[in-house]
Protein backbone atom coordinates (compact mmCIF):
# COMPACT_ATOMS: atom_id res chain seq x y z
CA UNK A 1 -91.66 9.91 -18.29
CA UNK A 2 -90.56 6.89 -19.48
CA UNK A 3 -88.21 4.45 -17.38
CA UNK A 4 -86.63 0.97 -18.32
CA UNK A 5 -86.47 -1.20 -15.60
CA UNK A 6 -85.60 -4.93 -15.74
CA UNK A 7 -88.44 -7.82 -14.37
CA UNK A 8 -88.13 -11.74 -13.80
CA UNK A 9 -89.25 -14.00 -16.61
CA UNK A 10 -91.61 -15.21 -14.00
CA UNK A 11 -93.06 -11.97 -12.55
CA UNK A 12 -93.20 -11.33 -16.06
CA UNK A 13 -95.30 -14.08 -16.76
CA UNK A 14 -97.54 -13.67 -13.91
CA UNK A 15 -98.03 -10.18 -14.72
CA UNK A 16 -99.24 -11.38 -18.23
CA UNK A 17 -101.66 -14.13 -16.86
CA UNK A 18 -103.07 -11.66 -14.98
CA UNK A 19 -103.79 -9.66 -18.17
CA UNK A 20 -105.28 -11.92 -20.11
CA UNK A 21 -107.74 -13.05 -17.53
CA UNK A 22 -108.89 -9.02 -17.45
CA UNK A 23 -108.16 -7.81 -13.76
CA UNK A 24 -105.59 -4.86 -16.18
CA UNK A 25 -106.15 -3.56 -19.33
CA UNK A 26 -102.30 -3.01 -20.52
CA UNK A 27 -99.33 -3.42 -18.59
CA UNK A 28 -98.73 0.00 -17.89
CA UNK A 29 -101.78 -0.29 -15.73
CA UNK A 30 -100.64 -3.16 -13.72
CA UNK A 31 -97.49 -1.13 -12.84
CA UNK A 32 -99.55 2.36 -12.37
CA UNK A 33 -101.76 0.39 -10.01
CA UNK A 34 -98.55 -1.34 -8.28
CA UNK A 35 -96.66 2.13 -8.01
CA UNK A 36 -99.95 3.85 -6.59
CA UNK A 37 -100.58 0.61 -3.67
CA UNK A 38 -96.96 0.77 -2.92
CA UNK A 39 -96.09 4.19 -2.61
CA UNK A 40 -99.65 4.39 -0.29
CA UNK A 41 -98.26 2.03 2.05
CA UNK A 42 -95.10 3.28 2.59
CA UNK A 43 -96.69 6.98 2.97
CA UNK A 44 -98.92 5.60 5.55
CA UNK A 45 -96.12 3.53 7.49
CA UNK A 46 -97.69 -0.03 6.92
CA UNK A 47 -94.16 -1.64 5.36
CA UNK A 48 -92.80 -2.78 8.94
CA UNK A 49 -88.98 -2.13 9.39
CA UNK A 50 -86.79 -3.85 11.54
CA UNK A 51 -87.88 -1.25 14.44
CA UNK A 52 -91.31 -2.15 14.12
CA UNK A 53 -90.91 -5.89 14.05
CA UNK A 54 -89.37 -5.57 17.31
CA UNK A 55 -92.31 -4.21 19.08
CA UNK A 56 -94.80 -6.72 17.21
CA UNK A 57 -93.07 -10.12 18.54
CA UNK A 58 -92.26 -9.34 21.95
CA UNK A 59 -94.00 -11.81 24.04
CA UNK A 60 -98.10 -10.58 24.29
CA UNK A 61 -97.82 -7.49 23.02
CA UNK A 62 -98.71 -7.33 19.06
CA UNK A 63 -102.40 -6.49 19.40
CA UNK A 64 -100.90 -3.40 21.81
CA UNK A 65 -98.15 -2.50 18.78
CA UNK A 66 -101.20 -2.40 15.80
CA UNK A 67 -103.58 -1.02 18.13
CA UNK A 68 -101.20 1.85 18.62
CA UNK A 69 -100.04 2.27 15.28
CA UNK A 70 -103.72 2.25 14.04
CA UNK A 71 -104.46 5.25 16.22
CA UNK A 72 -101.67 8.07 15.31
CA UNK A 73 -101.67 7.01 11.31
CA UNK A 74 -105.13 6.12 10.76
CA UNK A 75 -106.94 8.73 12.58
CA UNK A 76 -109.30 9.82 9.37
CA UNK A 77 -109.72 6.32 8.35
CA UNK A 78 -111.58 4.89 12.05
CA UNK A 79 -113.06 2.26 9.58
CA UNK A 80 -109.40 0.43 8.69
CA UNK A 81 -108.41 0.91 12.56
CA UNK A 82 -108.70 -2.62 12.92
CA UNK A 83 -107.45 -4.07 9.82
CA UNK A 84 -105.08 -2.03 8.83
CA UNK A 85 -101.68 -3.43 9.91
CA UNK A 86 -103.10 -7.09 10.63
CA UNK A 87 -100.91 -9.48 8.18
CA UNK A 88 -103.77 -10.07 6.00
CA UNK A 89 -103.72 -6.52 4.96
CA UNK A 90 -100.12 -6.93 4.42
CA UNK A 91 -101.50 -10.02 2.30
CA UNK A 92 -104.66 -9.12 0.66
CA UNK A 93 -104.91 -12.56 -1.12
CA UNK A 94 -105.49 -13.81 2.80
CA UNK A 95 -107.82 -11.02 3.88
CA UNK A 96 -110.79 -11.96 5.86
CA UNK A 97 -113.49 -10.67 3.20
CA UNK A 98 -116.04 -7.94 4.32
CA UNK A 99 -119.00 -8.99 2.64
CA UNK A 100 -118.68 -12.69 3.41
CA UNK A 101 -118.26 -15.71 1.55
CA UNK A 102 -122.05 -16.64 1.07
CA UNK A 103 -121.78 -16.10 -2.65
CA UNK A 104 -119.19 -18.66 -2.73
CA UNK A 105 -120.34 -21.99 -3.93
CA UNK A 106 -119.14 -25.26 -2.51
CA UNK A 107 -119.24 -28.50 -3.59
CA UNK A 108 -120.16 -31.94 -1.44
CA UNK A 109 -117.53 -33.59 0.91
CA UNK A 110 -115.68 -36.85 -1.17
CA UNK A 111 -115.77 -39.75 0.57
CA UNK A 112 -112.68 -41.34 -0.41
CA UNK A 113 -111.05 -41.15 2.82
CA UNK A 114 -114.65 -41.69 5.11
CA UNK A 115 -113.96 -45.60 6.37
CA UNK A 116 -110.06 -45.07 6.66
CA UNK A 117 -108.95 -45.99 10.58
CA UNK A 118 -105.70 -44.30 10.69
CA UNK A 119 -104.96 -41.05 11.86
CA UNK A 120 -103.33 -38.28 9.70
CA UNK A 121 -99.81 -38.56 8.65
CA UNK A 122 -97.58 -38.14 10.68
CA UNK A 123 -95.26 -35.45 8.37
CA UNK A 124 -98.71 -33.23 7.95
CA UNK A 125 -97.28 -31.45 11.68
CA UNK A 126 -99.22 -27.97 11.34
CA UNK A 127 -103.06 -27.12 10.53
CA UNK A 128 -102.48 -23.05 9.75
CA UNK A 129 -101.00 -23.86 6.29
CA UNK A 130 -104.30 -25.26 5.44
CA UNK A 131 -106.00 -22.13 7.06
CA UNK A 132 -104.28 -20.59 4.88
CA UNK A 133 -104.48 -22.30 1.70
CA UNK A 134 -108.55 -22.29 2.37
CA UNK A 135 -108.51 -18.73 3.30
CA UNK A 136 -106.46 -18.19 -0.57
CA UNK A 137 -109.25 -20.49 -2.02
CA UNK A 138 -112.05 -18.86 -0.95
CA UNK A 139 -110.89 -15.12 -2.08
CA UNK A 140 -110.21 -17.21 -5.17
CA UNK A 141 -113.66 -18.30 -5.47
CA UNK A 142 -115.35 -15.27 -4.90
CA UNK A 143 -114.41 -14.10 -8.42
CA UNK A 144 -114.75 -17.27 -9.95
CA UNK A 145 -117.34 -20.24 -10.72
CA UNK A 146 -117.38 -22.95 -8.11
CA UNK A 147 -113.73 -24.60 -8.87
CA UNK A 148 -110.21 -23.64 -10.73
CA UNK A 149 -107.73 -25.56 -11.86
CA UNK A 150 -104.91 -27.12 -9.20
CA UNK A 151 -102.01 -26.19 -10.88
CA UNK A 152 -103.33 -22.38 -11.53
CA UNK A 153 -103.70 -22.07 -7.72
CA UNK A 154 -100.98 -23.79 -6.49
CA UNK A 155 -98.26 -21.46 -8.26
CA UNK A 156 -100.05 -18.36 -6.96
CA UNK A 157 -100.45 -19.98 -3.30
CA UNK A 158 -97.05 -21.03 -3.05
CA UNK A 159 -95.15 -18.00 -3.68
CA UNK A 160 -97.68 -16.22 -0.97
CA UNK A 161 -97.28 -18.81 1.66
CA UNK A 162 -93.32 -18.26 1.17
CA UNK A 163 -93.60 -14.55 1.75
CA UNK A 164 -96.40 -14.79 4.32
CA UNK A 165 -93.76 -17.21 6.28
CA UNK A 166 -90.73 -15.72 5.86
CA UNK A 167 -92.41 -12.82 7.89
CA UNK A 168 -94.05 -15.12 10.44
CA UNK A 169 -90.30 -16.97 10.49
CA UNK A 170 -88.46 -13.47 11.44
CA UNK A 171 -91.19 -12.75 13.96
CA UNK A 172 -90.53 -16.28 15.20
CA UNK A 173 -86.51 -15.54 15.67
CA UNK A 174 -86.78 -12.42 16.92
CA UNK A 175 -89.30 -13.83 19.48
CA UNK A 176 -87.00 -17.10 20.62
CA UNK A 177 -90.02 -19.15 19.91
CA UNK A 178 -89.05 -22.85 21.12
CA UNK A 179 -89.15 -26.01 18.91
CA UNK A 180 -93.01 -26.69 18.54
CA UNK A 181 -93.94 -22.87 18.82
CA UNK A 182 -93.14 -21.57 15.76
CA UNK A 183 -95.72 -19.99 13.42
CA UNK A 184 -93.25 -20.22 10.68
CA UNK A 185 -93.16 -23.97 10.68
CA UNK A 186 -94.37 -26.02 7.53
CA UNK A 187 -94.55 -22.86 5.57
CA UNK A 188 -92.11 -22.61 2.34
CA UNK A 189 -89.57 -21.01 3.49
CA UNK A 190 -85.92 -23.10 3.01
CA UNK A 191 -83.69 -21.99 0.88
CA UNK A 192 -84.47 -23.96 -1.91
CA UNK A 193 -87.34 -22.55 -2.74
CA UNK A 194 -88.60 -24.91 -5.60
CA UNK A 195 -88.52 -27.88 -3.54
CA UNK A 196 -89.89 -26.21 -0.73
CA UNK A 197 -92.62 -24.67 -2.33
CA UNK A 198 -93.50 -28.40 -4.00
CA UNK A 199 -93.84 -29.78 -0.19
CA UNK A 200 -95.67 -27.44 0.89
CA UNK A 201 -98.29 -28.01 -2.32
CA UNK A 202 -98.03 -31.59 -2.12
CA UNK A 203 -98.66 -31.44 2.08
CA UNK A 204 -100.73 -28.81 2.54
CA UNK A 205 -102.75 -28.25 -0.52
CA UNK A 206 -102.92 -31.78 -2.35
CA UNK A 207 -102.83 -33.46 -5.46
CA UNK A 208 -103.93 -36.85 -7.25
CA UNK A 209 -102.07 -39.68 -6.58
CA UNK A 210 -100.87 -42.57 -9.24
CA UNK A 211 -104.09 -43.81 -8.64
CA UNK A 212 -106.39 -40.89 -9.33
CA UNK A 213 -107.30 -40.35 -5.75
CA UNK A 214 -106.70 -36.86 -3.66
CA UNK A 215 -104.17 -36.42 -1.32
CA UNK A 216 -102.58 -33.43 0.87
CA UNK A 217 -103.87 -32.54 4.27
CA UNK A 218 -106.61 -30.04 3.09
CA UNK A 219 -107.91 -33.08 0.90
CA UNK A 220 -107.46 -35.98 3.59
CA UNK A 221 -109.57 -33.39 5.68
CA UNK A 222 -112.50 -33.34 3.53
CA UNK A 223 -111.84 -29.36 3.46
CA UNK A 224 -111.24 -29.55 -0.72
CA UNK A 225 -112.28 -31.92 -3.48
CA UNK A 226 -109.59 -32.33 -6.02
CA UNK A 227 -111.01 -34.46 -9.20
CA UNK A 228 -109.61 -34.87 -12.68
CA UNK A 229 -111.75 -33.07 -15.63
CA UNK A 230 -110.11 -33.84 -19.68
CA UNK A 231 -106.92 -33.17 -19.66
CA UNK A 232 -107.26 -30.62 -16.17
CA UNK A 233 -107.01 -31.56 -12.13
CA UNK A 234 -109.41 -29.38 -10.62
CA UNK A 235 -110.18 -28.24 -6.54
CA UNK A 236 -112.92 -27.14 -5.07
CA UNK A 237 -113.89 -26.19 -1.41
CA UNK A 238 -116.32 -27.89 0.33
CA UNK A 239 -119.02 -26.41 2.84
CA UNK A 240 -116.81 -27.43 6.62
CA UNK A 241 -113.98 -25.95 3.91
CA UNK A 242 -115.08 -22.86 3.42
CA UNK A 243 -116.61 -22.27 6.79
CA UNK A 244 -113.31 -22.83 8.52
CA UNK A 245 -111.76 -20.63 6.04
CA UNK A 246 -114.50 -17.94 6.94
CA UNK A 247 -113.52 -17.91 10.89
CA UNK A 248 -111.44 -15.08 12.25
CA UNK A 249 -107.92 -15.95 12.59
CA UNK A 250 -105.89 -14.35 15.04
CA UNK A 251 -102.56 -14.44 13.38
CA UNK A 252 -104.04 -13.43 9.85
CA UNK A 253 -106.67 -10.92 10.75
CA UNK A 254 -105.76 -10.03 14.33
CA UNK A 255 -101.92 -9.35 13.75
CA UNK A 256 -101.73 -12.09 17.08
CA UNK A 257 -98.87 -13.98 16.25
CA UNK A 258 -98.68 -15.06 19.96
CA UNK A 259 -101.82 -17.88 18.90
CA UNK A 260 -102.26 -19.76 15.78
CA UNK A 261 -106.11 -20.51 16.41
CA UNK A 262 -108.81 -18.80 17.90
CA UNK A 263 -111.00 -21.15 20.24
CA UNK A 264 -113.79 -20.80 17.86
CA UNK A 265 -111.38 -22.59 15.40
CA UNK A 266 -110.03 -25.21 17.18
CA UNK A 267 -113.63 -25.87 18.77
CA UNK A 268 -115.09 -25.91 14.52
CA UNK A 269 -111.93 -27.64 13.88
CA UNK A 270 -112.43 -30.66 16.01
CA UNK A 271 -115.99 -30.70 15.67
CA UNK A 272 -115.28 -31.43 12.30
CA UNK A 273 -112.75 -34.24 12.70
CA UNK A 274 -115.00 -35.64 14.89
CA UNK A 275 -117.82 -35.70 12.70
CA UNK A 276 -115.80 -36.92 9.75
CA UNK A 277 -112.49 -37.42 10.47
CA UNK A 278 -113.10 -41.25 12.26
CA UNK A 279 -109.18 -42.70 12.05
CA UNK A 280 -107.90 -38.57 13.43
CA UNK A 281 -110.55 -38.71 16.24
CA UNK A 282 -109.69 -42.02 17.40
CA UNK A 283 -105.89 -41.32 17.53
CA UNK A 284 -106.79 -37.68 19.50
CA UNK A 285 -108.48 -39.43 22.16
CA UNK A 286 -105.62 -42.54 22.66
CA UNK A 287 -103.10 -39.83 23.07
CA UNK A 288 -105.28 -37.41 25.60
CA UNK A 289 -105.94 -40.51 27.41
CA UNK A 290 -102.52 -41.44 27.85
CA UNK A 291 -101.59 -38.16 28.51
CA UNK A 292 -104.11 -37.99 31.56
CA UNK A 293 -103.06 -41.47 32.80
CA UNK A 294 -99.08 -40.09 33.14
CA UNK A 295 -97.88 -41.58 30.08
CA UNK A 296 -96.48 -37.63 29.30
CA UNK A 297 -92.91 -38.42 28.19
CA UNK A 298 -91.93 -38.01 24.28
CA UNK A 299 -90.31 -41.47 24.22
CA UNK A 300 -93.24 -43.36 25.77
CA UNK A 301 -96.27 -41.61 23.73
CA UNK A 302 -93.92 -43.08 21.02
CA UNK A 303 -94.22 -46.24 22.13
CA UNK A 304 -98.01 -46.45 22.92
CA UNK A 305 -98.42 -45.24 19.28
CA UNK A 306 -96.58 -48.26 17.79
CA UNK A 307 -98.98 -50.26 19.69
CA UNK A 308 -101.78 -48.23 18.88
CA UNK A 309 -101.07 -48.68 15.02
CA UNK A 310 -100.92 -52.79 15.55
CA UNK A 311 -104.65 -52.30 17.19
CA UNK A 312 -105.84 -50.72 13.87
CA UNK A 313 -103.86 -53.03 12.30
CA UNK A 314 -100.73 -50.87 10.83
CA UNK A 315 -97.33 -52.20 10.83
CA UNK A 316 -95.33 -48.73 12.44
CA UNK A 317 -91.90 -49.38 13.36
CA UNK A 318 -90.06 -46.82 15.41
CA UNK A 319 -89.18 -44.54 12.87
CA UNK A 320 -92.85 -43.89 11.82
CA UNK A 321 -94.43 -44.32 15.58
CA UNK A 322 -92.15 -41.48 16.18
CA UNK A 323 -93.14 -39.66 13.09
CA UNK A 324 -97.18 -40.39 13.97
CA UNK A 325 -96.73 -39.47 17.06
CA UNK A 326 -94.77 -35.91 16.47
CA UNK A 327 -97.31 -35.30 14.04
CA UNK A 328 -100.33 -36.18 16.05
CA UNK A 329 -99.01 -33.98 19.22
CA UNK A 330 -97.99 -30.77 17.17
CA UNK A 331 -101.75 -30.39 15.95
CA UNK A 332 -102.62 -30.84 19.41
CA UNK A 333 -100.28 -28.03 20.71
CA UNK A 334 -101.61 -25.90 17.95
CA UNK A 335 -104.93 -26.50 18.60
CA UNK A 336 -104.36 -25.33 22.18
CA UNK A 337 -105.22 -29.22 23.35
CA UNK A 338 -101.85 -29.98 24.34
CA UNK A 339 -98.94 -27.96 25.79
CA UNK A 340 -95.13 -28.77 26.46
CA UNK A 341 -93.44 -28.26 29.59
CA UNK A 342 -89.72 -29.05 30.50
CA UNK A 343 -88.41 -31.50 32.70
CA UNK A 344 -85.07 -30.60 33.96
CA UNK A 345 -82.86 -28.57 31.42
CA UNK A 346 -83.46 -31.27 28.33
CA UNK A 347 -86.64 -33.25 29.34
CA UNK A 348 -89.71 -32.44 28.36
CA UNK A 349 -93.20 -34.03 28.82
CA UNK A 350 -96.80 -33.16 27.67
CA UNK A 351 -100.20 -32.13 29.56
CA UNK A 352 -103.71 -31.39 28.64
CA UNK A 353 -104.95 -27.75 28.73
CA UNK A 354 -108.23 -26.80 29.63
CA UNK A 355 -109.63 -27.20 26.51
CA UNK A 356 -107.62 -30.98 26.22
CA UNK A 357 -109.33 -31.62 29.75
CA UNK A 358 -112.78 -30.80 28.42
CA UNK A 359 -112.16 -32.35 24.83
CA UNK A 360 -111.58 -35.79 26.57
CA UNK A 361 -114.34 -35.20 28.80
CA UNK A 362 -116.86 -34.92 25.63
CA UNK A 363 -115.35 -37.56 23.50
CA UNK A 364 -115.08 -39.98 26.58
CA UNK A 365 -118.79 -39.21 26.86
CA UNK A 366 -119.97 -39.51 23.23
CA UNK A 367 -120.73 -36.45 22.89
């Protein structure tokens, strides 16, 4: 039978690019394949409705909701219990691979950022897009040599990380997350979607600067090398890269969406800044000390930050103290270093968690 349907110039496009690179033969088996996935998940209730977003985001009980659903629809298949309504099966390109990711080359970390004293930007507020955008690289990589070109995977990234947080951002409203808690946050998801989806490339994923160097959070992390090649801008991942993007992650492959990291993350995570992140490190341990010593307030963290930034000899005025210091304090909290608590009905202030506590305790020792 045949049917005439109409598809976006740039579905269209993609669905081409995706043809001549061989994963389908003809486009009638892109769209047999498509029918055949879709229809399969709709038979076997994976395509959450309203209903069943509900039960996912109330407060602690997601693992309970997939564990459940796993058990009276999956009953033949005990092997996909686990995986089966996690978002990365909802998002293949995410999925934690089987196999592994040993196959996957990597390349050597650059050193263009090694000697720099400052901490991270301030506007680079959430680590899980960069979970994500290594988690996308690695799949990448595992069909490919031991780079691709920027531009190739950027377009393909961006339009995931919209859908994978437009879902996290109605689990996030449905759940009254407060400011600082949402999963959603960072991810493309505004209404314009063209200049969202260029901040989140330019933040989260990176790109060359007027000078020829990298930038973008994964870059400034030393998790991706991004290097011109003729007329091409390439990225590859590098070793900490692709081992952070190897971790389990509880919101992708655990259908959590009550945690952003695992502990075995944030602990890799830090261990790596540590190691190679000098200016970040430094900037971790001023706050968790002042934190410890009382200085807990919003306004006053501020304020030791601007003075912070004239010790390592940056000129911050308020606006981008505030701005370092927002930034610097929401990778805490989603680390599980820091947590928020209110003061009074408007006031809030900040403390260490058990983790923070034992974080300063290390660093404070040199260990």
């Amino acid at each position: 039978m045949k049917v005439i349907v109409e598809i976006p110039s740039i579905m269209l496009e993609k669905i081409r690019k995706l043809i001549i690179e061989g994963r389908f033969s003809s486009f009638t088996e892109f769209v047999e394949v498509a029918l055949k996935n879709q229809t399969a998940w709709e038979e076997e209730g994976s395509v959450l409705t309203s209903n069943q977003l509900d039960q996912i985001i109330k407060e602690g009980e997601a693992p309970t909701f997939f564990e459940s659903r796993s058990r009276t629809s999956l009953s033949k298949n005990s092997l996909e219990v686990e995986e089966k309504f996690t978002l990365g099966y909802r998002f293949p390109e995410l999925r934690l691979c089987p196999e592994g990711y040993s196959d996957v080359n990597f390349v050597p970390m650059p050193s263009d950022f090694i000697n720099e004293r400052s901490p991270l930007w301030g506007q680079y507020n959430r680590i899980l897009p960069v979970k994500v955008s290594l988690r996308f690289l690695a799949n990448l990589l595992k069909r490919r040599n031991d780079h691709v070109e920027l531009e190739y995977l950027e377009e393909r990234l961006a339009d995931v990380a919209r859908d994978f947080g437009l879902l996290l951002m109605e689990m996030d409203k449905r759940s009254s997350k407060g400011h600082g808690e949402k999963m959603s946050t960072a991810f493309p998801v505004q209404d314009n979607q063209y200049k969202s989806k260029e901040r989140f490339k330019n933040q989260f994923i990176g790109y060359l600067d007027g000078r020829g160097r990298p930038d973008g959070l994964a870059a400034r992390l030393r998790f991706v090398s991004i290097f011109p090649q003729e007329n091409r801008t390439l990225i590859s991942i590098t070793e900490p890269g692709l081992r952070f993007a190897s971790l389990k992650n509880p919101v992708i492959d655990e259908g959590n969406v009550q945690k952003p990291f695992s502990d075995e993350e944030s602990r890799f995570y830090l261990e790596h800044v540590s190691q190679n992140i000098q200016g970040e490190k430094a900037a971790i341990l001023f706050l968790l000390k002042n934190i410890k010593e009382g200085i807990r307030r919003p306004k006053d963290l501020t304020y030791q930050i601007r003075m912070y930034g004239e010790q390592i000899g940056e000129k911050w005025n308020d606006e981008v103290a505030y701005t370092m210091r927002a930034g610097l304090v929401s990778r805490l909290q989603e680390l599980g270093i820091v947590k928020r608590e209110k003061i009074g009905s408007r006031e809030i202030a900040y403390q260490l968690t058990q983790l923070g506590n034992k974080l300063l305790e290390e660093w404070e020792g040199g260990i």
